[in-house]
C-alpha atoms as a PDB file:
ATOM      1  CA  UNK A   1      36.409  -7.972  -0.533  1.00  0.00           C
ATOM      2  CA  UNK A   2      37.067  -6.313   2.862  1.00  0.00           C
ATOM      3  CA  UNK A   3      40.281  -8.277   3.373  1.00  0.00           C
ATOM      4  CA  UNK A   4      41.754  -6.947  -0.492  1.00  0.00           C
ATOM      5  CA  UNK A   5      40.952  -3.541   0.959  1.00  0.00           C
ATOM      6  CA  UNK A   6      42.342  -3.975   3.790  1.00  0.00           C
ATOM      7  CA  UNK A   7      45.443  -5.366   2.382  1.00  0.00           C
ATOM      8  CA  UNK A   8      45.739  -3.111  -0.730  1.00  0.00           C
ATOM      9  CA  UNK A   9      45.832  -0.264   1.956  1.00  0.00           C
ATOM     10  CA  UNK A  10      48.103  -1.320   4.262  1.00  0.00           C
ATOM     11  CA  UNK A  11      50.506  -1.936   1.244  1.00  0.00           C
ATOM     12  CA  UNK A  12      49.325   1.990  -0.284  1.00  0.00           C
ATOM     13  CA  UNK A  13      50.515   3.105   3.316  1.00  0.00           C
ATOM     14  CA  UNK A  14      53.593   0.907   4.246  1.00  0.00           C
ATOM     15  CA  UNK A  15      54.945   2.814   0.846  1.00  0.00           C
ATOM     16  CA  UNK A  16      53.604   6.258   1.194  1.00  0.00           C
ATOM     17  CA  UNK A  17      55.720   6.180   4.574  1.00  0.00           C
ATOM     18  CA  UNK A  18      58.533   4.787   3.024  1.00  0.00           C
ATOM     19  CA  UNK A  19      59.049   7.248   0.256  1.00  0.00           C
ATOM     20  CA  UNK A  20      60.359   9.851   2.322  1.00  0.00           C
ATOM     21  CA  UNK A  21      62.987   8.112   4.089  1.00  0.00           C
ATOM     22  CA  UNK A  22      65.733   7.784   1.267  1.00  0.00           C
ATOM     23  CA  UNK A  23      65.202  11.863   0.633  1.00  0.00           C
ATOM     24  CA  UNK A  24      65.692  12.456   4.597  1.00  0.00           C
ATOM     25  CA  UNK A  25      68.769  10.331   5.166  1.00  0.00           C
ATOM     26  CA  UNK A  26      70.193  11.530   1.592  1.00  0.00           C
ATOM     27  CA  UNK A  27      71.242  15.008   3.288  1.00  0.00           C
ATOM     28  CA  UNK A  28      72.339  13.243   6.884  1.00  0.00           C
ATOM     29  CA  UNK A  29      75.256  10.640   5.795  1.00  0.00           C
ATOM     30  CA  UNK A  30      78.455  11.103   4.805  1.00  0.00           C
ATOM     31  CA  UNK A  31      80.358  10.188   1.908  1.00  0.00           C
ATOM     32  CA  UNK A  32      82.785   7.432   2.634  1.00  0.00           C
ATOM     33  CA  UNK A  33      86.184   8.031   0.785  1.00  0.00           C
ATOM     34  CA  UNK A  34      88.955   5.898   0.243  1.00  0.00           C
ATOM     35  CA  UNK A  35      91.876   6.208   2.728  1.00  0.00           C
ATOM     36  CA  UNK A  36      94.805   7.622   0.981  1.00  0.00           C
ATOM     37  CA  UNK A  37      97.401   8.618   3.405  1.00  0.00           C
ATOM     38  CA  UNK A  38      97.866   6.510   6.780  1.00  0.00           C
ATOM     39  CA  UNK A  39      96.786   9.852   9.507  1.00  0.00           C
ATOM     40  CA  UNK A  40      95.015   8.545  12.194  1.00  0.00           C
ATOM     41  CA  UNK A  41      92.239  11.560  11.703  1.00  0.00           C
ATOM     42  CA  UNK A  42      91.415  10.383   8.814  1.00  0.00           C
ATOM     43  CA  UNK A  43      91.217   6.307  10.032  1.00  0.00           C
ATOM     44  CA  UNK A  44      88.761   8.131  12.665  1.00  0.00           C
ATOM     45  CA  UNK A  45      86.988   9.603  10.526  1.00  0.00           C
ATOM     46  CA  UNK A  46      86.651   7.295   8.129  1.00  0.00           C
ATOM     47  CA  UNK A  47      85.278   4.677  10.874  1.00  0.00           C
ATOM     48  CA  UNK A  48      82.879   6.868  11.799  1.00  0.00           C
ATOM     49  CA  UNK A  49      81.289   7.660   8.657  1.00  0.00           C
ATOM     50  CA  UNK A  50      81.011   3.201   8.484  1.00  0.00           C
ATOM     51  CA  UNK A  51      79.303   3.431  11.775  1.00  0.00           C
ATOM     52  CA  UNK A  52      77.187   6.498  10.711  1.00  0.00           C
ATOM     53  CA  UNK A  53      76.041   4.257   7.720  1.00  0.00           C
ATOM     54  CA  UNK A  54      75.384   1.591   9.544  1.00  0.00           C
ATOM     55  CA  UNK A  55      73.132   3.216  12.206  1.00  0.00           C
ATOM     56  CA  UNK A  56      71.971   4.760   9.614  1.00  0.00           C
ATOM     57  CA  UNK A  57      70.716   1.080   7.988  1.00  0.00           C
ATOM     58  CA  UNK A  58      69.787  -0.279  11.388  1.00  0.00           C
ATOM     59  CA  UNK A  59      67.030   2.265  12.109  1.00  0.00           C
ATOM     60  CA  UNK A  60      65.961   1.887   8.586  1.00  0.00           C
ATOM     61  CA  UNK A  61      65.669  -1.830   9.067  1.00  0.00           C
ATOM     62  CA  UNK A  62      64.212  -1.463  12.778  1.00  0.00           C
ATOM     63  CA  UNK A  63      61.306   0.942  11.169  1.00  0.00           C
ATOM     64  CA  UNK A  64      60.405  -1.440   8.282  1.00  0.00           C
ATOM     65  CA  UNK A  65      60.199  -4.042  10.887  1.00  0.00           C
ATOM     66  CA  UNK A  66      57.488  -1.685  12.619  1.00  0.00           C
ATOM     67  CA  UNK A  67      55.499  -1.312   9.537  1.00  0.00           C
ATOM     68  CA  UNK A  68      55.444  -4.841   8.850  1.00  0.00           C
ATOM     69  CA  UNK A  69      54.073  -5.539  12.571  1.00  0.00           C
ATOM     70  CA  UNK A  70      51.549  -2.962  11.854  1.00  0.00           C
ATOM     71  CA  UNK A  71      50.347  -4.574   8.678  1.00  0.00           C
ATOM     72  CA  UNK A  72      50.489  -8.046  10.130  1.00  0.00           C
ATOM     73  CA  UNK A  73      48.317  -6.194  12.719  1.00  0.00           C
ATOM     74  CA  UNK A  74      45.819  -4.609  10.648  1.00  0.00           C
ATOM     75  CA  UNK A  75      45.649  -8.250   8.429  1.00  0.00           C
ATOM     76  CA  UNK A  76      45.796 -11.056  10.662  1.00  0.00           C
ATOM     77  CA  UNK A  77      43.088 -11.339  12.370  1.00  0.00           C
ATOM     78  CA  UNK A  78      43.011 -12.923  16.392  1.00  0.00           C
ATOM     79  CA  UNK A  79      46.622 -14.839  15.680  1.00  0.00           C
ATOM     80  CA  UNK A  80      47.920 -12.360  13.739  1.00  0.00           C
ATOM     81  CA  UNK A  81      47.178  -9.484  16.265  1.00  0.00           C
ATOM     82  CA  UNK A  82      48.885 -11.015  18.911  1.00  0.00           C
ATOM     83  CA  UNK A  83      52.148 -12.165  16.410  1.00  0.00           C
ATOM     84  CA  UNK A  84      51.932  -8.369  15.050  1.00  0.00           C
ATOM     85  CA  UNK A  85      52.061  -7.139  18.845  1.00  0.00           C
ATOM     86  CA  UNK A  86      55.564  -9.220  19.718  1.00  0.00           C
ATOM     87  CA  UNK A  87      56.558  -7.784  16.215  1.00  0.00           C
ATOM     88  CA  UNK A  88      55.861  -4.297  17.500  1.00  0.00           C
ATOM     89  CA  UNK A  89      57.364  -4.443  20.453  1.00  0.00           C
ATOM     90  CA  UNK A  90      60.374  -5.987  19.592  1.00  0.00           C
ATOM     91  CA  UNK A  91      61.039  -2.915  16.646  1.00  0.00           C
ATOM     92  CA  UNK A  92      60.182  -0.618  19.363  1.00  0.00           C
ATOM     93  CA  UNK A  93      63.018  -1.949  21.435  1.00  0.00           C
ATOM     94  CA  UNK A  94      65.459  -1.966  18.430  1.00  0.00           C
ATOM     95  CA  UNK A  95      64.895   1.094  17.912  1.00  0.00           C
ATOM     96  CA  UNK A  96      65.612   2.135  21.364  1.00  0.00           C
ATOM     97  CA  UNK A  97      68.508   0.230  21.541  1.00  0.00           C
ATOM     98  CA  UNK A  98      69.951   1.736  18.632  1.00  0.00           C
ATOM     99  CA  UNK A  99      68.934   5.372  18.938  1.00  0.00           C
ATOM    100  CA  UNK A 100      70.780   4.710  22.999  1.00  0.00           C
ATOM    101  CA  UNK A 101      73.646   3.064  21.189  1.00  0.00           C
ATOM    102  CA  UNK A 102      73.738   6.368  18.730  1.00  0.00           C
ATOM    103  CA  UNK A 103      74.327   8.604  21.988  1.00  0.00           C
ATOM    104  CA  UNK A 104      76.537   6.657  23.228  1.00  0.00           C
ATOM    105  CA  UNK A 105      79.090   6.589  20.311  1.00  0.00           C
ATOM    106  CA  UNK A 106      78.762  10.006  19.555  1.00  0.00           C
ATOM    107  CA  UNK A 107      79.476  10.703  23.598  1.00  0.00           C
ATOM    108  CA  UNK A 108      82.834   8.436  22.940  1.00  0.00           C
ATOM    109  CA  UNK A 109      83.426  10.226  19.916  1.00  0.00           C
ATOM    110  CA  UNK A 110      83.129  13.649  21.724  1.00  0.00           C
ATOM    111  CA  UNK A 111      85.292  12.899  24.527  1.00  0.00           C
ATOM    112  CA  UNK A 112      88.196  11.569  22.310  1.00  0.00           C
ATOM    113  CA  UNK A 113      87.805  14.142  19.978  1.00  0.00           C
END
């Protein structure tokens, strides 16, 4: 009984924090339109609308991959624990790496620009 509670709240949580995210990042990316004359300001900014998507999708990825290591966490026991902590840690350092990545295109982008 303890372990369906448990389990049925993790899951209640994991989607309660979830709900928000496609309202948040709704307002945030941009709308990626076809390429219909050759300018090279429009190539630009067309590749950086794909790369703003796709940071966009790697964080979203790298934070479901933190809720999942805190489920596996709160669920599996001795084993689990120490699985969910390498699970942790490792979306913890995606993260990182992508919100450094993030600064780091957008500093390129501002010095070309």
């Amino acid at each position: 009984m303890k372990r369906l509670l448990i389990n049925t709240s993790a899951a209640i949580a994991g989607f309660m924090v979830s709900l928000p995210l496609p309202a948040h990042a709704a307002d945030d990316l941009p709308v990626i339109t076809p390429i219909t004359d050759g300018d090279a300001d429009t190539i630009i900014t067309a590749i950086q609308n794909v790369v703003t998507w796709l940071f966009a999708l790697a964080g979203a990825l790298a934070v479901a991959y933190l809720i999942w290591g805190g489920i596996q966490y709160i669920t599996g026991g001795a084993k689990g624990a120490e699985a969910a902590k390498g699970t942790i840690i490792n979306a913890i350092i995606g993260i990182v790496v992508i919100v450094l990545a993030y600064v780091i295109v957008q500093a390129v982008v501002g010095m070309l620009s």
